[in-house]
N, C-alpha and C. Protein backbone atom coordinates (compact mmCIF):
# COMPACT_ATOMS: atom_id res chain seq x y z
N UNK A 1 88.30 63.95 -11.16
CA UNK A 1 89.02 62.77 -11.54
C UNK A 1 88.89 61.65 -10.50
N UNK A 2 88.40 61.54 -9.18
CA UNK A 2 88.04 60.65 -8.52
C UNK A 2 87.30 59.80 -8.97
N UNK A 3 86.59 60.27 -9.72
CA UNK A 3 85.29 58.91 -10.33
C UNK A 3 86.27 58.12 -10.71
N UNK A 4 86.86 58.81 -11.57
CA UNK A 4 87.80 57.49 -13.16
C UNK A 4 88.57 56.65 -11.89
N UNK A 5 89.41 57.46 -10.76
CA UNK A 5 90.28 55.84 -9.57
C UNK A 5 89.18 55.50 -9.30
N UNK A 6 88.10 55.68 -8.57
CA UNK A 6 87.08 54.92 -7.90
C UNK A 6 86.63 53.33 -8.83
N UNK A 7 86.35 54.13 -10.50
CA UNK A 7 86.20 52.84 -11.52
C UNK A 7 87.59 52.18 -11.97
N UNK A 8 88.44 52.62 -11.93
CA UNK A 8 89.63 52.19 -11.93
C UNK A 8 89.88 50.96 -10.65
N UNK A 9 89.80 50.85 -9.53
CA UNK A 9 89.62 50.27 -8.24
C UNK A 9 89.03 49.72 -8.40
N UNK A 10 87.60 49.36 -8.57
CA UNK A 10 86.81 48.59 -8.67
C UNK A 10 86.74 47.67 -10.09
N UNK A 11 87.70 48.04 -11.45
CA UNK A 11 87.54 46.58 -12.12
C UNK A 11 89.05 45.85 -11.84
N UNK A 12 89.98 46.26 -11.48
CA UNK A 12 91.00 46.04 -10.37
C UNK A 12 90.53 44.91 -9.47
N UNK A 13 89.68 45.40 -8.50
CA UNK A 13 89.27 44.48 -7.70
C UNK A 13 88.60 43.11 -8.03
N UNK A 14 88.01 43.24 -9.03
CA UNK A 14 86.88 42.34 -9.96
C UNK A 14 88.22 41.58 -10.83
N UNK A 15 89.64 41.88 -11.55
CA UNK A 15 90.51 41.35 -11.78
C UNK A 15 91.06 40.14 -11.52
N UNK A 16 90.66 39.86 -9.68
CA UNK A 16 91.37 39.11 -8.60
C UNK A 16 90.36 37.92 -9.00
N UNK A 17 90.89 36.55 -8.78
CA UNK A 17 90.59 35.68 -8.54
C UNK A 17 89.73 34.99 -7.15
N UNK A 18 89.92 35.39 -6.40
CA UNK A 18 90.03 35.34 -5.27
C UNK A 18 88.26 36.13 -5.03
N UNK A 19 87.90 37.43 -5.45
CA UNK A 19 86.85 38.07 -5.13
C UNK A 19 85.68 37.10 -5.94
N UNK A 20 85.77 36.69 -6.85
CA UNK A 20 85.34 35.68 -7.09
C UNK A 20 84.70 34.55 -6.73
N UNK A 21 85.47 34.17 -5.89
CA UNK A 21 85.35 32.71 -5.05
C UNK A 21 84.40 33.51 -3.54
N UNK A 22 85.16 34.78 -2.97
CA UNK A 22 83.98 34.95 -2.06
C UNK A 22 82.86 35.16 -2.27
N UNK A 23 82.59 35.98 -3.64
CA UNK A 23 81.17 36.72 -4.03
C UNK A 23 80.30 35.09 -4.07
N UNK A 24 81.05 34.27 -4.90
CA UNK A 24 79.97 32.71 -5.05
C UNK A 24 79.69 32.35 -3.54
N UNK A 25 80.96 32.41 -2.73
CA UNK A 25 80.38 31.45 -1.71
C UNK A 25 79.80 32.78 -0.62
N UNK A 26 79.27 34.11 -0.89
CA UNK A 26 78.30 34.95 0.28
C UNK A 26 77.12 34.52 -0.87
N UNK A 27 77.05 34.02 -2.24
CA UNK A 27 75.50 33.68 -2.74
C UNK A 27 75.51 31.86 -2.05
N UNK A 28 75.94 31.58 -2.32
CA UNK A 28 76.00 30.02 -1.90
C UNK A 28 75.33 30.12 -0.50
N UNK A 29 76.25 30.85 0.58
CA UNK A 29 75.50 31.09 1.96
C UNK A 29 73.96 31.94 2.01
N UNK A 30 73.81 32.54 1.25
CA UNK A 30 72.41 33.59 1.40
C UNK A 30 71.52 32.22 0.69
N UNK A 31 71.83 31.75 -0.38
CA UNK A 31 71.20 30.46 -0.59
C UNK A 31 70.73 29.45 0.19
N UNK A 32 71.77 29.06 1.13
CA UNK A 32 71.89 27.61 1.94
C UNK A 32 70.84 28.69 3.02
N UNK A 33 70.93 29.43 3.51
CA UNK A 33 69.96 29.85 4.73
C UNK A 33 68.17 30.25 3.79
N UNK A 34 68.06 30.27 2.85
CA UNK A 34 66.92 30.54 2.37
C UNK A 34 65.88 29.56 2.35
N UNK A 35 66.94 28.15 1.84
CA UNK A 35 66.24 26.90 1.36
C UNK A 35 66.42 26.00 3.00
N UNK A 36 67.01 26.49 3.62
CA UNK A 36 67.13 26.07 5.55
C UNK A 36 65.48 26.86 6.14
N UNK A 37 65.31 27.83 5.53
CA UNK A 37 64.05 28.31 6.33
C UNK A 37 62.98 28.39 5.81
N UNK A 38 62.65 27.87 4.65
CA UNK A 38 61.67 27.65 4.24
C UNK A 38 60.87 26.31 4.95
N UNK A 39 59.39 26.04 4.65
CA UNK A 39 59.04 24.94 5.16
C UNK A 39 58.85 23.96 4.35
N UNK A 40 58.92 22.59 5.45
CA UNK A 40 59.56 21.47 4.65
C UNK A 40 58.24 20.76 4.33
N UNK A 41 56.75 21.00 4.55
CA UNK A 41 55.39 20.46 4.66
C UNK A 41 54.66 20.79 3.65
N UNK A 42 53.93 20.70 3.54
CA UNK A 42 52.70 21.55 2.99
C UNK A 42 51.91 22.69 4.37
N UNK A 43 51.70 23.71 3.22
CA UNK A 43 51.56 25.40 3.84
C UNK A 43 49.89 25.02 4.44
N UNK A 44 49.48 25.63 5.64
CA UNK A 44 48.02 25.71 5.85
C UNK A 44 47.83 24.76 7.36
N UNK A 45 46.72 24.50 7.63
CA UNK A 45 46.57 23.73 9.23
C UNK A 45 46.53 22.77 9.10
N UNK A 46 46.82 22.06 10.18
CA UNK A 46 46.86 20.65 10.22
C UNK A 46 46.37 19.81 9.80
N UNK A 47 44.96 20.34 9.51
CA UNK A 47 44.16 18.84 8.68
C UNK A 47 44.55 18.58 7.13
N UNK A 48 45.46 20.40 6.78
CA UNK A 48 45.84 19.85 4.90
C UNK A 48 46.79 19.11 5.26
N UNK A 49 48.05 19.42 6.34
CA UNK A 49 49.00 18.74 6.43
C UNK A 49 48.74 17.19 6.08
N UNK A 50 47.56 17.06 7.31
CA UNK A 50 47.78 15.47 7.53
C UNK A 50 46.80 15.01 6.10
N UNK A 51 46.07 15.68 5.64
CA UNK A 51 45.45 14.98 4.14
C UNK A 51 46.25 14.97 3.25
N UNK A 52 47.86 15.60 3.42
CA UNK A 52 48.68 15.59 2.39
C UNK A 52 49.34 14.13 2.24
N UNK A 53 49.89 14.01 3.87
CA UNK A 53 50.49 12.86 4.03
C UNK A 53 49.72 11.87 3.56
N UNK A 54 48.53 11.63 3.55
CA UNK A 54 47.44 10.70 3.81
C UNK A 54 47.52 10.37 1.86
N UNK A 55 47.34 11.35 1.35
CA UNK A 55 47.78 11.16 -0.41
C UNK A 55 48.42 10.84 -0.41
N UNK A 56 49.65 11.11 -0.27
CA UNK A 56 51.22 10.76 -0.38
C UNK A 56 50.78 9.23 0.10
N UNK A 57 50.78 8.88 0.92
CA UNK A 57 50.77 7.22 1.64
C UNK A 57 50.15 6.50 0.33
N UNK A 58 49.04 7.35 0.20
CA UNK A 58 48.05 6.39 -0.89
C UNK A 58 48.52 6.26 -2.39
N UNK A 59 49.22 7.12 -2.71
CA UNK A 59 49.93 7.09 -3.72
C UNK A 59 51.21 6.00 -3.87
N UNK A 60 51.76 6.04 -2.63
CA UNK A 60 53.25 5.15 -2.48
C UNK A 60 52.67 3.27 -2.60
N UNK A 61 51.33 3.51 -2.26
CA UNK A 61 50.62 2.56 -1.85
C UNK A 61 51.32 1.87 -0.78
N UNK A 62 51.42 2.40 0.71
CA UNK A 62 51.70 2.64 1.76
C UNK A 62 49.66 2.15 2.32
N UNK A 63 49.92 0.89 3.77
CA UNK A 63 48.54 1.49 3.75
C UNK A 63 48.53 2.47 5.01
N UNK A 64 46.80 3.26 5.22
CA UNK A 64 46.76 4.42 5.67
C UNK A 64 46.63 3.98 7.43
N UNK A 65 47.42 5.17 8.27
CA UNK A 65 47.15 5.20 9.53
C UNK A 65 45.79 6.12 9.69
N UNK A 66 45.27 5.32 11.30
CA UNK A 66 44.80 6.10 11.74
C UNK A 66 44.55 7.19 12.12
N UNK A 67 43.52 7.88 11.80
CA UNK A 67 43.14 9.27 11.79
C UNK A 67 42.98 9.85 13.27
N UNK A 68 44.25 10.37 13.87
CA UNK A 68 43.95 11.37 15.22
C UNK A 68 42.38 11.58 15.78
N UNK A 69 41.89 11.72 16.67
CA UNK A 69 40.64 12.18 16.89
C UNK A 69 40.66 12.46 18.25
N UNK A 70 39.67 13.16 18.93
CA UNK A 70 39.28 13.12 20.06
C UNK A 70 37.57 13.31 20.09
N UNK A 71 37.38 12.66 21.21
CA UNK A 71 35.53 12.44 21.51
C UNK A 71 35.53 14.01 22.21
N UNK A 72 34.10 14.31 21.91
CA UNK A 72 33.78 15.58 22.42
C UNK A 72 34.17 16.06 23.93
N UNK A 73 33.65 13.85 24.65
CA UNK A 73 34.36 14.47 26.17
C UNK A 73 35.69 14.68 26.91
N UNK A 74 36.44 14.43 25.63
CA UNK A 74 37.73 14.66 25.92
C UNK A 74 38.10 15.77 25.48
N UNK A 75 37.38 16.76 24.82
CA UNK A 75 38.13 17.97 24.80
C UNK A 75 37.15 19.11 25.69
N UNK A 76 35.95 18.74 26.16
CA UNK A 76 35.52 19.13 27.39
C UNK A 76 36.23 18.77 28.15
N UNK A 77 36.78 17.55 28.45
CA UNK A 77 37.44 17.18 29.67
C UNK A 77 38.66 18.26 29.80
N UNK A 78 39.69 18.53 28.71
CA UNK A 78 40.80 19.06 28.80
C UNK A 78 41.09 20.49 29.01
N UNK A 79 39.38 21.09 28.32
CA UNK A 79 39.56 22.84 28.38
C UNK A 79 39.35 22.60 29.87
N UNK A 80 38.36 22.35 30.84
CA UNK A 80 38.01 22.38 31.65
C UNK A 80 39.43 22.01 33.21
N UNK A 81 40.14 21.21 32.33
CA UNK A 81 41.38 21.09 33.12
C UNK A 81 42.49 22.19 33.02
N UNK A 82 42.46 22.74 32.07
CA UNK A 82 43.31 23.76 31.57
C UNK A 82 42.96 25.08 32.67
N UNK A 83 41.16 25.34 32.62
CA UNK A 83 41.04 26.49 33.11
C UNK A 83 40.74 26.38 34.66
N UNK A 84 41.07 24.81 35.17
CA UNK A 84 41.38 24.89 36.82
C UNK A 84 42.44 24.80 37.26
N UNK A 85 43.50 24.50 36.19
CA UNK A 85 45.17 24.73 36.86
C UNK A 85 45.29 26.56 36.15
N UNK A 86 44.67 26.87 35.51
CA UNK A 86 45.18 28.58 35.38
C UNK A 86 44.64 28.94 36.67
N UNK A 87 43.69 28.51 37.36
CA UNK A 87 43.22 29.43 38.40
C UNK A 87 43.89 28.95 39.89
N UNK A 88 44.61 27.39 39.65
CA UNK A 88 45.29 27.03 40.84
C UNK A 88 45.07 25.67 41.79
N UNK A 89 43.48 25.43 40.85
CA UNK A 89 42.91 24.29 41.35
C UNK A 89 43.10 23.15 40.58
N UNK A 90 43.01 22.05 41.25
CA UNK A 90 43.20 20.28 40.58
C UNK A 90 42.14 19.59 40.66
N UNK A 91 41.55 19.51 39.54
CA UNK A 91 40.12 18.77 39.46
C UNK A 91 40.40 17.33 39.50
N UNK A 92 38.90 16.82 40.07
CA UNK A 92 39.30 15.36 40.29
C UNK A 92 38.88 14.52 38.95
N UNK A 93 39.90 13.69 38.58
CA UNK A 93 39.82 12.75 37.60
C UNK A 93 39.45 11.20 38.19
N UNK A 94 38.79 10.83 39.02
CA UNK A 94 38.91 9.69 39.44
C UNK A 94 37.95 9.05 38.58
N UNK A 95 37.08 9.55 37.93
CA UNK A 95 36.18 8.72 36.85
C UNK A 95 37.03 8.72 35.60
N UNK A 96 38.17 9.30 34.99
CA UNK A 96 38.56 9.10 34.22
C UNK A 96 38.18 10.53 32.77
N UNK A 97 37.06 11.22 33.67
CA UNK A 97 36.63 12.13 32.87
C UNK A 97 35.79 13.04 33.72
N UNK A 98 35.60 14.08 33.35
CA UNK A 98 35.11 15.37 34.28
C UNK A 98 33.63 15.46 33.78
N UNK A 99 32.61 15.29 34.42
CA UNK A 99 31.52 15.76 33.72
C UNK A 99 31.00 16.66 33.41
N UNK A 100 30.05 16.97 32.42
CA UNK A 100 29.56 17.81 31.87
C UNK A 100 28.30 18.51 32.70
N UNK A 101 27.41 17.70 32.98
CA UNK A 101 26.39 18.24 33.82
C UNK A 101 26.24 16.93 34.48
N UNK A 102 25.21 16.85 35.55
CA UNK A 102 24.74 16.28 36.63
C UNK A 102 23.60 16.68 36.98
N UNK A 103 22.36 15.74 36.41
CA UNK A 103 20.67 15.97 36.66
C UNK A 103 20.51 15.38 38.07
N UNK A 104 19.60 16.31 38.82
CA UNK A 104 19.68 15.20 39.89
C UNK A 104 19.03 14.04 40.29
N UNK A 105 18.44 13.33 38.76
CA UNK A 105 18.71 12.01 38.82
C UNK A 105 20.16 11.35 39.22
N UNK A 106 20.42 11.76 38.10
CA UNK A 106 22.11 11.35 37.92
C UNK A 106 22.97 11.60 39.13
N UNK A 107 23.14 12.32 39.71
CA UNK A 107 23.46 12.46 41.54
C UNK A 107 22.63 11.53 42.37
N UNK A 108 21.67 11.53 42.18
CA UNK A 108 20.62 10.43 43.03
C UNK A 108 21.25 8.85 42.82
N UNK A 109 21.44 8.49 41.50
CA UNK A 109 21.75 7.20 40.95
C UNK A 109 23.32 7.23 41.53
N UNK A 110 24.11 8.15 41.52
CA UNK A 110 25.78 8.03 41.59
C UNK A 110 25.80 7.60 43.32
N UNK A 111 24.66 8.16 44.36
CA UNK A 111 25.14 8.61 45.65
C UNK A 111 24.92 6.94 45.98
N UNK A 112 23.80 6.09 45.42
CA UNK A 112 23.09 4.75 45.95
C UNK A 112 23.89 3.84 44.98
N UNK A 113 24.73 3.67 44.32
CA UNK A 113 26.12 2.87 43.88
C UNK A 113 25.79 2.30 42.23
N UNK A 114 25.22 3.50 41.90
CA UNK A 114 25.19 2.90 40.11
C UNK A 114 26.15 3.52 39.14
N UNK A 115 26.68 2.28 38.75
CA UNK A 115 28.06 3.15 38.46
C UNK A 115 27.78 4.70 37.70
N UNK A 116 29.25 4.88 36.71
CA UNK A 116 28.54 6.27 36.17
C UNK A 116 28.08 6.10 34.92
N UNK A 117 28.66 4.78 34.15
CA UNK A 117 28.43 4.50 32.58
C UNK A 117 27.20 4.36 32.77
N UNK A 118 26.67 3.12 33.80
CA UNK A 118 25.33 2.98 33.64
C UNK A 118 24.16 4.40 33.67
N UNK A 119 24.94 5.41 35.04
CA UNK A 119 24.08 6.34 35.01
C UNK A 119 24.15 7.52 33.85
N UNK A 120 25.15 7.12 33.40
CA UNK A 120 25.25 8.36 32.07
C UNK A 120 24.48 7.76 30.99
N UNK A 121 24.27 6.30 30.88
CA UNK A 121 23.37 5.88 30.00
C UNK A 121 21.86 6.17 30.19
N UNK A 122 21.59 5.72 31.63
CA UNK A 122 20.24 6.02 31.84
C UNK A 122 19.72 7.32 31.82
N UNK A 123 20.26 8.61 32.20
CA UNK A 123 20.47 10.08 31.49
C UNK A 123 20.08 10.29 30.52
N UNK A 124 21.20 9.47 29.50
CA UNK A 124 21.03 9.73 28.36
C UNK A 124 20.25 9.29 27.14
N UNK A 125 19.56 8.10 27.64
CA UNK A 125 18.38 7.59 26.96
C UNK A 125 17.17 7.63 27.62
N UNK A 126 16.86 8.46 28.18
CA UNK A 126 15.25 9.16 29.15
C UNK A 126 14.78 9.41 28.18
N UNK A 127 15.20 10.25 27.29
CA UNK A 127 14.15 10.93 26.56
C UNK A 127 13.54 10.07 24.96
N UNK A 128 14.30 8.98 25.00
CA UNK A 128 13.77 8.21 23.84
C UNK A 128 12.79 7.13 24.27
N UNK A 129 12.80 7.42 25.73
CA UNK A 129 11.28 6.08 26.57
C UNK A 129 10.44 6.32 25.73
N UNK A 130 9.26 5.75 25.54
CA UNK A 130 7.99 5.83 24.93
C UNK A 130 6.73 6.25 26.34
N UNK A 131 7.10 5.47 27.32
CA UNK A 131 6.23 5.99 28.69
C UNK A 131 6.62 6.17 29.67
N UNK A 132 6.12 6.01 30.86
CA UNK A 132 6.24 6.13 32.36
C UNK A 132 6.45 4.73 32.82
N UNK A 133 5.84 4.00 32.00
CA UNK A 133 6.63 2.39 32.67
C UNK A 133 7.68 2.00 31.78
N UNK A 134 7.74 2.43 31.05
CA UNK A 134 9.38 1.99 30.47
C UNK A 134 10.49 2.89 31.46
N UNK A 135 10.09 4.05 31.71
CA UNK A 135 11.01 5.12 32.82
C UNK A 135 11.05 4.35 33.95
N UNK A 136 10.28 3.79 34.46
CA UNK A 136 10.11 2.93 36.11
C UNK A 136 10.73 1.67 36.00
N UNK A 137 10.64 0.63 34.28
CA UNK A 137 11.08 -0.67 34.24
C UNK A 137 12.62 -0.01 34.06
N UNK A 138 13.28 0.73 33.60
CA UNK A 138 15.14 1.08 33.52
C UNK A 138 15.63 1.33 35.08
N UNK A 139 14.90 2.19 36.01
CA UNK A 139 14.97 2.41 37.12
C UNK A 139 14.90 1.28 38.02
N UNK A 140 14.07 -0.05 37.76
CA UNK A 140 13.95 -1.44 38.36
C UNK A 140 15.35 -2.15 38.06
N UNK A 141 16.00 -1.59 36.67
CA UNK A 141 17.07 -2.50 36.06
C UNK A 141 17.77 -2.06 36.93
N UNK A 142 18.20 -0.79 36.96
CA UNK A 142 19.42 -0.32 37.72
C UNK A 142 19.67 -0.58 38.73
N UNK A 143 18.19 -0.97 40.05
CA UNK A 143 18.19 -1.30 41.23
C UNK A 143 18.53 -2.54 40.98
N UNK A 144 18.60 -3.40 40.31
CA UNK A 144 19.09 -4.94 40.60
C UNK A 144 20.67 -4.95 39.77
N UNK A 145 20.85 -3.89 39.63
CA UNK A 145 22.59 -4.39 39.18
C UNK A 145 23.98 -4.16 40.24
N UNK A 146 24.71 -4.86 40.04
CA UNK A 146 25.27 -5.58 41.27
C UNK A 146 26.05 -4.03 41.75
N UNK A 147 25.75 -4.20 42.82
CA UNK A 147 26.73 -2.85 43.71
C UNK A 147 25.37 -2.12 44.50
N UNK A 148 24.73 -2.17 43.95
CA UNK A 148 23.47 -1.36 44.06
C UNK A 148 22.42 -1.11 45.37
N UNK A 149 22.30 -0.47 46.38
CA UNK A 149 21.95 -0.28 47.50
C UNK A 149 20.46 0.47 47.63
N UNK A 150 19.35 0.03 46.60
CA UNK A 150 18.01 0.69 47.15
C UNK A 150 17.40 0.13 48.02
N UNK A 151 16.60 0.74 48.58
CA UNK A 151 15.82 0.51 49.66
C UNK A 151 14.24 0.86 49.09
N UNK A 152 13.04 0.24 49.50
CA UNK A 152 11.86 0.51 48.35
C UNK A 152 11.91 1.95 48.26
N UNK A 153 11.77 2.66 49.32
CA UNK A 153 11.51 3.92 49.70
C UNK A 153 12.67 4.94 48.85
N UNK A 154 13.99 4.18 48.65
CA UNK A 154 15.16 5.02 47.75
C UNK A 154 14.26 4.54 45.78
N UNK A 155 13.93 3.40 45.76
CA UNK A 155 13.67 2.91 45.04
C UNK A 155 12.51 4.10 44.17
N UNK A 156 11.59 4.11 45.07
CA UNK A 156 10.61 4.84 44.88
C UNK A 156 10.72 6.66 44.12
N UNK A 157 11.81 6.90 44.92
CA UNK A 157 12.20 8.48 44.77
C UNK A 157 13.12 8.40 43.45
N UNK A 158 14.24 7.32 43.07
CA UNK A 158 14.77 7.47 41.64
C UNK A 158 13.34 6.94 41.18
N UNK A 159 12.57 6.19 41.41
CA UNK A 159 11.79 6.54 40.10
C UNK A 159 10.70 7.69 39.61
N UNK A 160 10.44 8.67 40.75
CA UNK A 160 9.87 9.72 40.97
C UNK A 160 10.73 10.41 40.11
N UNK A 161 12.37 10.59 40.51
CA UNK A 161 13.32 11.65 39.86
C UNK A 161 13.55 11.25 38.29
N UNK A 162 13.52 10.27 37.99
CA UNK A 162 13.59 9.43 36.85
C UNK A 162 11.88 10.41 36.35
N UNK A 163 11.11 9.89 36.72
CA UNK A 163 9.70 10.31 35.33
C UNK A 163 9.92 12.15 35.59
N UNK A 164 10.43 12.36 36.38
CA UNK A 164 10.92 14.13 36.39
C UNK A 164 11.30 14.43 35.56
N UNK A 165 12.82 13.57 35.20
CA UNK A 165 13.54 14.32 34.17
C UNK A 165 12.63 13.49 32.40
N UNK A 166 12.17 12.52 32.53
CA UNK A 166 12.00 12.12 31.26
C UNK A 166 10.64 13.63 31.11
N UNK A 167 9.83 13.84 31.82
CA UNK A 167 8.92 14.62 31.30
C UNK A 167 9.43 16.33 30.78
N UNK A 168 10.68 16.31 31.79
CA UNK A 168 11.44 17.83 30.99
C UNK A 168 12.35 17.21 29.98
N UNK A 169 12.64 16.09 29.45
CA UNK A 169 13.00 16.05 28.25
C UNK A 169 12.02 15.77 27.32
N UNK A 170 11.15 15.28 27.66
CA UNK A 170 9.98 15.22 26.81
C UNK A 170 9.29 16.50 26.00
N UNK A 171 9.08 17.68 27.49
CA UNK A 171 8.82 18.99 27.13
C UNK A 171 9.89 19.58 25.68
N UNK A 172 11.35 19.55 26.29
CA UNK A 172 11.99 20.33 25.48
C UNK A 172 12.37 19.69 23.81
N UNK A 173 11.44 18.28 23.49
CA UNK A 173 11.65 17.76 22.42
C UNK A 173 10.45 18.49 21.39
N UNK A 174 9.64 18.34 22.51
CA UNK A 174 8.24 18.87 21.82
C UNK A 174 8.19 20.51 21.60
N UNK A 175 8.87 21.17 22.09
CA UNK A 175 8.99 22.37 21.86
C UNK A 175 9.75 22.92 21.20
């Protein structure tokens, strides 16, 4: 006969007014924390995120912001900063950016006062010269731009180091 009080008790309890009002408000609360933790975005990485917003704008006819980016040498620049403060060291930023490599043209040109844009340019367009006097006439430019400290004899050796590197970029185009 325990069952029959047990069901007896329990539509008793269900009788009350009162059980009522708590049962709604423990669903009301299991509710309010469900729709609190869900997310408020669109699901997936950042680039759906931000192509979501980017619809949305275009739709509101809102016009569009600029698109986040970073240049390649800025996220070389940043791993590379990351993995000299894990180890304890502080790399120098005084150019504004950490380089990538250093031909030793490009050391040759930095030590005799050409800046670095210029020497990262001249680097970086060696290998589209057509000859050996177009390699010697960029190397003449550089010696006459203002800051610039050759001597014939320094003169002579960037342009030696200069047709060096254009002929190993030359090699590795052709190969």
């Amino acid at each position: 006969m325990q069952i029959d009080e047990i069901i007896q008790n329990i539509i008793m309890l269900f009788q009350s007014p009162a059980i009522y009002a708590v049962a709604l408000l423990v669903i009301l609360v299991v509710l309010g924390v469900a729709i609190k933790r869900r997310p408020k975005g669109p699901e997936g990485p950042p680039i759906v995120k931000y192509m979501s917003k980017m619809m949305s704008r275009i739709e509101k006819g809102k016009p569009l912001k600029d698109v986040p980016s970073k240049s390649r040498r800025d996220i070389i620049t940043e791993s590379f900063e990351e993995k000299m403060h894990a180890i304890g060291l502080q790399p120098s930023t005084d150019s504004g950016h950490i380089p990538t490599s250093r031909t030793p043209l490009a050391k040759y040109l930095l030590d005799h006062g050409v800046t670095e844009s210029t020497t990262d340019a001249i680097v970086s367009e060696l290998s589209a010269l057509e000859s050996k006097e177009a390699v010697k006439e960029i190397m003449d430019a550089a010696a006459e731009s203002e800051g610039v400290s050759f001597t014939s004899v320094e003169l002579d050796m960037a342009k030696q180091l200069a047709l060096e590197e254009w002929m190993r970029a030359r090699r590795r185009i052709s190969s």
